[in-house]
Protein backbone atom coordinates (compact mmCIF):
# COMPACT_ATOMS: atom_id res chain seq x y z
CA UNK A 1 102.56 130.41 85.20
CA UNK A 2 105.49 132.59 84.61
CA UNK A 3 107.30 131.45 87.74
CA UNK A 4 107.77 128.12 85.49
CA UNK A 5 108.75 128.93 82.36
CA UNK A 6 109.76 126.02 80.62
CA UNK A 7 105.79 124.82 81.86
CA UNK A 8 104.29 128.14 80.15
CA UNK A 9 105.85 128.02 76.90
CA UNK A 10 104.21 124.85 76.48
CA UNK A 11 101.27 125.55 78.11
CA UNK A 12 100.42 128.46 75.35
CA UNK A 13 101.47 126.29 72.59
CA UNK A 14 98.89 123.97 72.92
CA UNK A 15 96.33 126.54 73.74
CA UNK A 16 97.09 128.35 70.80
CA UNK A 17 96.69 125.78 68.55
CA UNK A 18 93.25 124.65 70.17
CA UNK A 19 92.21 127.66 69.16
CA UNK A 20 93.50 129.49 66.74
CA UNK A 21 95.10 126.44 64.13
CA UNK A 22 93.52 124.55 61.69
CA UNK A 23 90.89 121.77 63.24
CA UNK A 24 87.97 120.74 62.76
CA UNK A 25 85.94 123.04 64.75
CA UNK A 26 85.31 126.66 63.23
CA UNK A 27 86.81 129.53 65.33
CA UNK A 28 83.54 130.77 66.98
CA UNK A 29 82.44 127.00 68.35
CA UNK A 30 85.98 126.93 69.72
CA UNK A 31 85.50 130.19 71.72
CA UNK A 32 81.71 129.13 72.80
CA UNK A 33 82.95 126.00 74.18
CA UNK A 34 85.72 127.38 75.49
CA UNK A 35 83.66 129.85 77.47
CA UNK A 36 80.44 127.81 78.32
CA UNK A 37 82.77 124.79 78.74
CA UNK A 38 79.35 122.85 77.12
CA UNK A 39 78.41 121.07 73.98
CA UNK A 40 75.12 120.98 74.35
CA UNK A 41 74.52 123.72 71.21
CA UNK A 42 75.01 123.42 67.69
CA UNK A 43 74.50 120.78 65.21
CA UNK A 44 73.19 117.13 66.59
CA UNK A 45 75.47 115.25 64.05
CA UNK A 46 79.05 115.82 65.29
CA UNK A 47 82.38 114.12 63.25
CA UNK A 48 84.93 112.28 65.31
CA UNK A 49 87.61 115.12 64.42
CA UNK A 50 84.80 117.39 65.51
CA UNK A 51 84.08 115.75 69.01
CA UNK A 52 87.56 114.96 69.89
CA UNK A 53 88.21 118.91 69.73
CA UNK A 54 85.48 119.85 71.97
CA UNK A 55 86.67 117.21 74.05
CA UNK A 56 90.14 118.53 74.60
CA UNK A 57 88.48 122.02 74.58
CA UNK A 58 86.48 121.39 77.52
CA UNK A 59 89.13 119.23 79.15
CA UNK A 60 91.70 122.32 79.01
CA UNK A 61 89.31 125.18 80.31
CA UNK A 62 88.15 123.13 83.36
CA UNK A 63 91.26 121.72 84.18
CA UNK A 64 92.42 125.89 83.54
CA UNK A 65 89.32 127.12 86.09
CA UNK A 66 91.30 124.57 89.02
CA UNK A 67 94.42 126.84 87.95
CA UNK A 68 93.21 129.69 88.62
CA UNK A 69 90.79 129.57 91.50
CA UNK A 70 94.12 127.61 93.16
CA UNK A 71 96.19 130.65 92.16
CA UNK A 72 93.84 132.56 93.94
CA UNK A 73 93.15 134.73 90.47
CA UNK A 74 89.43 135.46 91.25
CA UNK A 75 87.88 137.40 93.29
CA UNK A 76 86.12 136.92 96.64
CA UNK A 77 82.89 138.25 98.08
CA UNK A 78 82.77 140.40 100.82
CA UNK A 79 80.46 142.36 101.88
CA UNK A 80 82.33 145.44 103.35
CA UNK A 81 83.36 146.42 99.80
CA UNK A 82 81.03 148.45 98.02
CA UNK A 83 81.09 146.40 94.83
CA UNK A 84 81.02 143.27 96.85
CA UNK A 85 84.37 141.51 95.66
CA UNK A 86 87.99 142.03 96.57
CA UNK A 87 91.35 140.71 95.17
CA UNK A 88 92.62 137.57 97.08
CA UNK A 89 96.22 138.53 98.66
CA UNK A 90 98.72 135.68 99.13
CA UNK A 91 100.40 136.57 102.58
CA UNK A 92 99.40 139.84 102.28
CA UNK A 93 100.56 140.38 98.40
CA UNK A 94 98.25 141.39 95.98
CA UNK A 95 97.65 138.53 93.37
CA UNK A 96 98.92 141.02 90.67
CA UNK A 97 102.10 141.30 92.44
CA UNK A 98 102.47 137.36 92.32
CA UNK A 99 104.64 136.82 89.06
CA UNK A 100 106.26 140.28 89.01
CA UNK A 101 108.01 140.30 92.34
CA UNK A 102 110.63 137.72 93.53
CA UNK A 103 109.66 138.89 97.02
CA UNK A 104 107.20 136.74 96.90
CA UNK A 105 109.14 133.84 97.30
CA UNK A 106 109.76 134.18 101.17
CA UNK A 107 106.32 135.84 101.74
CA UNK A 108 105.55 132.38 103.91
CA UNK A 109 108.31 133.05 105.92
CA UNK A 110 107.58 136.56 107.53
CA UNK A 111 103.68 135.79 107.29
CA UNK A 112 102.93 136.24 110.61
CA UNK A 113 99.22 133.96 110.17
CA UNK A 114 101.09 130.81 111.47
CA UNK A 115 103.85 129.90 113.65
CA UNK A 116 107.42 129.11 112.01
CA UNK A 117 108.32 127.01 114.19
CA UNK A 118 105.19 124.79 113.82
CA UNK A 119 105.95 124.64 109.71
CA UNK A 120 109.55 124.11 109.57
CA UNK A 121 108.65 121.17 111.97
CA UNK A 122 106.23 120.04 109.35
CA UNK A 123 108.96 120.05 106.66
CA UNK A 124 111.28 118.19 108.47
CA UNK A 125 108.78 115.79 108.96
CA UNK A 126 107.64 115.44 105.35
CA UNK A 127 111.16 115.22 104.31
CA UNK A 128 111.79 112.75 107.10
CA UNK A 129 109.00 110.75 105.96
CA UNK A 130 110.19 110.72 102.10
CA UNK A 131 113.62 109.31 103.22
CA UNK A 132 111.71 106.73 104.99
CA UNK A 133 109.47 105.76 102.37
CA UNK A 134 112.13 105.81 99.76
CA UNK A 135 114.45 103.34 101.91
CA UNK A 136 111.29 100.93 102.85
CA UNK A 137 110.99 100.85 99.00
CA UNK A 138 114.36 99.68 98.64
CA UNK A 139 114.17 97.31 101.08
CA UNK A 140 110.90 95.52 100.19
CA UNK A 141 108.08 96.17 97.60
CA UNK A 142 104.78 95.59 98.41
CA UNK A 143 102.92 92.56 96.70
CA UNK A 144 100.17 93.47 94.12
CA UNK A 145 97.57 92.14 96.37
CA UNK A 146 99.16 94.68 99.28
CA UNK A 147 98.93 97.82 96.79
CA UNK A 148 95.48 96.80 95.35
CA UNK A 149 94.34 96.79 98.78
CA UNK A 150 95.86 99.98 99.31
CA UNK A 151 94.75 101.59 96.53
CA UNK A 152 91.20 100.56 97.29
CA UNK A 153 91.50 102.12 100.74
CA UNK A 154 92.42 105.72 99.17
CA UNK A 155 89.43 105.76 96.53
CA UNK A 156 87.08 105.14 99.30
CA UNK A 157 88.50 107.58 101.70
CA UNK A 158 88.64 110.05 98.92
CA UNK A 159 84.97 110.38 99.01
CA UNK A 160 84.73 111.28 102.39
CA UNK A 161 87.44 113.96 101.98
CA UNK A 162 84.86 117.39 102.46
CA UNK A 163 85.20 120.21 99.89
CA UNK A 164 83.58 123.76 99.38
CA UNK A 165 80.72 124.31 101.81
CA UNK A 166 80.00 120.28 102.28
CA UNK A 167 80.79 119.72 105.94
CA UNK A 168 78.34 116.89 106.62
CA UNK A 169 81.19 113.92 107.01
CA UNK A 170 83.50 115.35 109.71
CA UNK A 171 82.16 117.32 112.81
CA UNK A 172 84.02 120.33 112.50
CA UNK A 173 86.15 121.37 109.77
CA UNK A 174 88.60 124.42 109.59
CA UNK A 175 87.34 125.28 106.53
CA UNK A 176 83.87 125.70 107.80
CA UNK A 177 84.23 129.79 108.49
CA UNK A 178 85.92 130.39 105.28
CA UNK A 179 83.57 129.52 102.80
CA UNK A 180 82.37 132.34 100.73
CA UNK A 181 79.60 132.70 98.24
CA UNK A 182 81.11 132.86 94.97
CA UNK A 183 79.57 135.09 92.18
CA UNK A 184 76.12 134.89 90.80
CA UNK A 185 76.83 132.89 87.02
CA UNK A 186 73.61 131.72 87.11
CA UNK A 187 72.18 133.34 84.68
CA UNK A 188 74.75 131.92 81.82
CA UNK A 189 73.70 128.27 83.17
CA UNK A 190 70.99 126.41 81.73
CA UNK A 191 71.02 123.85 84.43
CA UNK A 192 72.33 125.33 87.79
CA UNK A 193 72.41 121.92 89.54
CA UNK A 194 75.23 121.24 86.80
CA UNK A 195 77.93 119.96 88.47
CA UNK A 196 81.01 117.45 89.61
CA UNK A 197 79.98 114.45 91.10
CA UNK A 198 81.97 111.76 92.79
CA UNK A 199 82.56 108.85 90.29
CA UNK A 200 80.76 106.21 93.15
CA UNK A 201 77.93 106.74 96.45
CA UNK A 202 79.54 106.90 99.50
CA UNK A 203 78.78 103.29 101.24
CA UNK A 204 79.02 101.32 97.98
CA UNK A 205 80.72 98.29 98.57
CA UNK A 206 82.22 97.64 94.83
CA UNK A 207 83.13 101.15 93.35
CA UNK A 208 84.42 101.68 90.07
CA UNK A 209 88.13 101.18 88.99
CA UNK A 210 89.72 102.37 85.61
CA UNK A 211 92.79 100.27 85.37
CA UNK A 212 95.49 102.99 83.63
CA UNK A 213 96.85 99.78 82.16
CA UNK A 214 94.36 99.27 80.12
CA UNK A 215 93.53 102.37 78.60
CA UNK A 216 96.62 104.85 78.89
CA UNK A 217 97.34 108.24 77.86
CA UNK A 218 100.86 107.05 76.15
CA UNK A 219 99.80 103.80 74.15
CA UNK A 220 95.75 104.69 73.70
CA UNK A 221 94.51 108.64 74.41
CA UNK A 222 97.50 109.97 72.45
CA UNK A 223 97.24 107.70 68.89
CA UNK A 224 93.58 108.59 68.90
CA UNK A 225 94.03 112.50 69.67
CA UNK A 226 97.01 112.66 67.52
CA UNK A 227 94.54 110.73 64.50
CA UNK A 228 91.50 112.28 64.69
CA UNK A 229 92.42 116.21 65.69
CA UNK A 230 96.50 115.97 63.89
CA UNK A 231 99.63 117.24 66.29
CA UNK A 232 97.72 118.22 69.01
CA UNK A 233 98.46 114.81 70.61
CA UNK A 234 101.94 115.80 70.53
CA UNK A 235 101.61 118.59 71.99
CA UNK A 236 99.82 117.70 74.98
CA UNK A 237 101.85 115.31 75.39
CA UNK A 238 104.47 117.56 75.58
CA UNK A 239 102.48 119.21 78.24
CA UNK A 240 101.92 116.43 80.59
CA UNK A 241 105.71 115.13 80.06
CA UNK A 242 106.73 118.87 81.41
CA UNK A 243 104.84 119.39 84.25
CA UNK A 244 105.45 115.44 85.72
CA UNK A 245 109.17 115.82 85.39
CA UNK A 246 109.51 119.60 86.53
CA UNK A 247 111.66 120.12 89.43
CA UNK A 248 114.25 122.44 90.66
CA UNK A 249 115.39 120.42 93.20
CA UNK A 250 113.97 122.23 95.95
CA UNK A 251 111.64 122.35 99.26
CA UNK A 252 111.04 125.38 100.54
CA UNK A 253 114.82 126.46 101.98
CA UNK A 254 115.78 122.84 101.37
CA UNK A 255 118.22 121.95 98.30
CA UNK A 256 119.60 119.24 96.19
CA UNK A 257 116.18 117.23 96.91
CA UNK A 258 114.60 114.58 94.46
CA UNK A 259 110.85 115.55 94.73
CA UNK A 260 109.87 112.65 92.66
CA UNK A 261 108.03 110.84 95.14
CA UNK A 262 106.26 114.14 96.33
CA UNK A 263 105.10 114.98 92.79
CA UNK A 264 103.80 111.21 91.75
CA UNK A 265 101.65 110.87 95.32
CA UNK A 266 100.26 114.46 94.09
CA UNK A 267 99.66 113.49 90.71
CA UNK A 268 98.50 110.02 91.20
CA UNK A 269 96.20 111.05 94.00
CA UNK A 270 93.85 113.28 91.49
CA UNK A 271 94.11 110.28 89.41
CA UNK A 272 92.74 108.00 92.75
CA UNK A 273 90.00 110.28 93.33
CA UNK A 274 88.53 110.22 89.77
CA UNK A 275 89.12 105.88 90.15
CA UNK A 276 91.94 105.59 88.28
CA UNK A 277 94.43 103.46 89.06
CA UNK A 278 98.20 101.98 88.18
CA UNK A 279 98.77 98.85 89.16
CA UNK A 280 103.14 99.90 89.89
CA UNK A 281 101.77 102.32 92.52
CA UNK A 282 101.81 102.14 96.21
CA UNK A 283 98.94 104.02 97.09
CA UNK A 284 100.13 104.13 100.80
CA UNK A 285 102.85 106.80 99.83
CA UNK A 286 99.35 109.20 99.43
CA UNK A 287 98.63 109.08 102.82
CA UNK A 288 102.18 109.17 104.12
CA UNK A 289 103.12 112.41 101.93
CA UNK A 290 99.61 114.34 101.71
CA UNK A 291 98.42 115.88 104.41
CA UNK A 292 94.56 116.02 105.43
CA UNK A 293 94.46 119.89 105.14
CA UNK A 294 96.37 119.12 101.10
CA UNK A 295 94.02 116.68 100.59
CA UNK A 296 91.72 118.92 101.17
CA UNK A 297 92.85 121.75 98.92
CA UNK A 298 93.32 119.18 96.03
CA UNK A 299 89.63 117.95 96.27
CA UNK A 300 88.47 121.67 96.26
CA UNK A 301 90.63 122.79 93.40
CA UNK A 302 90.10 119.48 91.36
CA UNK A 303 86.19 119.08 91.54
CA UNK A 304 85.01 122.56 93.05
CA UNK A 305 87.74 124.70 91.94
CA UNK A 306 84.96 127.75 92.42
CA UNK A 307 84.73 127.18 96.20
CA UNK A 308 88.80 127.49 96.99
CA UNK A 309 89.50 130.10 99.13
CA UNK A 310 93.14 131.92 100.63
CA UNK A 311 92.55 129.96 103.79
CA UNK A 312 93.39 126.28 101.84
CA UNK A 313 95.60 127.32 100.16
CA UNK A 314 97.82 128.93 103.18
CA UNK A 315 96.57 125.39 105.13
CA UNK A 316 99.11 123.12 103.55
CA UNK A 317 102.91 123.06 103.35
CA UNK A 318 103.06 126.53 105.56
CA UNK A 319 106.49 126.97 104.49
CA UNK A 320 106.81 126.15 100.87
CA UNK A 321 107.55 129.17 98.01
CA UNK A 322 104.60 130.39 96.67
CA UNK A 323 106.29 129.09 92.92
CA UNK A 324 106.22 125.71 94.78
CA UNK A 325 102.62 125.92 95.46
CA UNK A 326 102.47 127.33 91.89
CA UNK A 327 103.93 123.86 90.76
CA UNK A 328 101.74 122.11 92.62
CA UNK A 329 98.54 123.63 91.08
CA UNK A 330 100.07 123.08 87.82
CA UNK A 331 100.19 118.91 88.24
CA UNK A 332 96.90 118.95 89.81
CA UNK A 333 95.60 120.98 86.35
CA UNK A 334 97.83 118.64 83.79
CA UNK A 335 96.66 115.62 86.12
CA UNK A 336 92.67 116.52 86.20
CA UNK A 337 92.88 117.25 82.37
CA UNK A 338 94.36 114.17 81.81
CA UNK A 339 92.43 112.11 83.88
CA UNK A 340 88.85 113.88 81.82
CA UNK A 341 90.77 112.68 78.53
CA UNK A 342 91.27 108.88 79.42
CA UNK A 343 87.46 108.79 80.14
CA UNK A 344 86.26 110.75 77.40
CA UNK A 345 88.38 109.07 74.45
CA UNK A 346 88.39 105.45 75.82
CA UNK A 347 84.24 105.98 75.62
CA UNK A 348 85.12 107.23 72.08
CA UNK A 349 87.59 104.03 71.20
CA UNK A 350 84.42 101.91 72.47
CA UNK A 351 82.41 103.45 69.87
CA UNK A 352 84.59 103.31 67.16
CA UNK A 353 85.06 99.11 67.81
């Protein structure tokens, strides 16, 4: 998180003051949650102050776990080291290198894993596609029936997107001989099966839509954080507001570029895959700007942030920064803790009316 500074600073103010300010919580739950990412212990009878905190509590840490397993700051098994696990390297630096060397900045470009050629052609097509996009926009919006459609088309396809070791929906996937076994946790887990599941079944015909109009983070989520757990509504906002508008104007050796459009299709897309949807969105950006292989990486990171491995992430965008990729992993945390908040407190605004 260093590479983005202006990101971290807030990043650690709002952690702090989950845990260490006043709230309603008492220091040790906040730590217990924080680590078991469960509130299944304690007292039965929990205040509204008292469940909002847990909720942002547990939103933060998993939305943090998709950080770091996409940062590659875990280890993976193998079974040629003695103590099983070794340090992930990110063309070939170690991961404690990452934010202490500006080195690593061209590491993509003298990786020798994939041909340069091949990526800068990718770039020049992505960019090529963004101009497009951006000038069929000018031209002509699509109608609301066009992008509803659109939109509908994405959800679907999002469950069929394969992640970790599921492999059942395509026939081969380059993933397939990179899965590791992550470690044993099992024994800290009550209920092993625990898990993400996609918000619909595959096949349904009708599957689930939050409309973001009608329950948003600005006029809803924030008044009832900011009421029932006081300033920390503030500063996540803070938080989200940072890492949607960060930019330096960059891609990869390209300058002087408006990534905009790049880092709404990333943001919204974790939004799409959790069934959330805004209605001034053209949802058929997503598949023009992300990648199968990104889309890939996002799904892993987002719902099974355990099973990402150095192959995804070198997969996508072959000849972006690593601080780029950084930046990416930081809107697809902000976006997947966001998108956990709008369910969790619009269940809790239900309740209260």
């Amino acid at each position: 998180m260093s590479l983005h500074t202006q990101y971290l600073e807030s990043f650690l103010r709002s952690q702090f003051y989950m845990l260490r300010m006043d709230g309603p919580l008492p220091l040790p739950y906040r730590h217990y949650i924080a680590i078991m990412k469960l509130v299944k212990t304690g007292e039965n009878n929990w205040s509204l102050p008292e469940l909002v905190h847990a909720v942002v509590l547990l939103a933060h840490y998993h939305a943090l776990a998709s950080f770091v397993f996409g940062s590659g700051i875990n280890p993976e098994r193998d079974p040629e080291i003695s103590n099983g696990f070794r340090l992930i390297s990110v063309n070939n630096f170690c991961v404690c290198d990452l934010a202490n060397d500006n080195s690593i900045e061209n590491a993509s470009l003298t990786g020798g894993n994939y041909g340069i050629v091949d990526s800068l052609s990718e770039l020049e097509a992505l960019m090529e596609r963004m101009k497009r996009l951006q000038e069929e926009r000018d031209d002509d919006e699509a109608s609301q029936e066009e992008m509803t459609t659109r939109f509908e088309k994405e959800k679907k396809e999002s469950l069929f997107v394969v992640s970790g070791d599921t492999f059942h929906s395509f026939p081969h996937s380059d993933f397939e001989d990179d899965m590791i076994i992550t470690s044993d946790v099992s024994r800290y887990i009550e209920d092993p099966g625990f898990g993400y599941e996609d918000f619909a079944r595959r096949g349904e015909e009708h599957l689930p839509t939050f409309r973001a109009q009608d329950y948003t983070w600005e006029n809803h989520g924030f008044s009832l954080v900011n009421r029932l757990y006081s300033d920390i509504g503030h500063l996540l906002d803070e938080k989200f507001r940072m890492v949607y508008n960060l930019t330096y104007n960059t891609m990869a050796t390209h300058e002087d570029v408006d990534t905009t459009m790049l880092r709404r299709a990333l943001f919204n897309y974790v939004h799409c895959m959790f069934g959330i949807r805004y209605d001034d969105y053209d949802y058929g950006e997503v598949n023009q700007l992300l990648e199968r292989s990104l889309k890939v990486y996002i799904k892993t990171v987002t719902c099974y942030p355990e099973r990402t491995t150095k192959r995804m992430y070198d997969s996508y965008w072959r000849q972006f920064k690593h601080s780029e990729k950084v930046h990416v992993n930081l809107l697809l945390m902000e976006a997947r803790m966001q998108a956990e908040l709008l369910y969790a407190l619009r269940a809790i605004t239900r309740h209260l009316t």
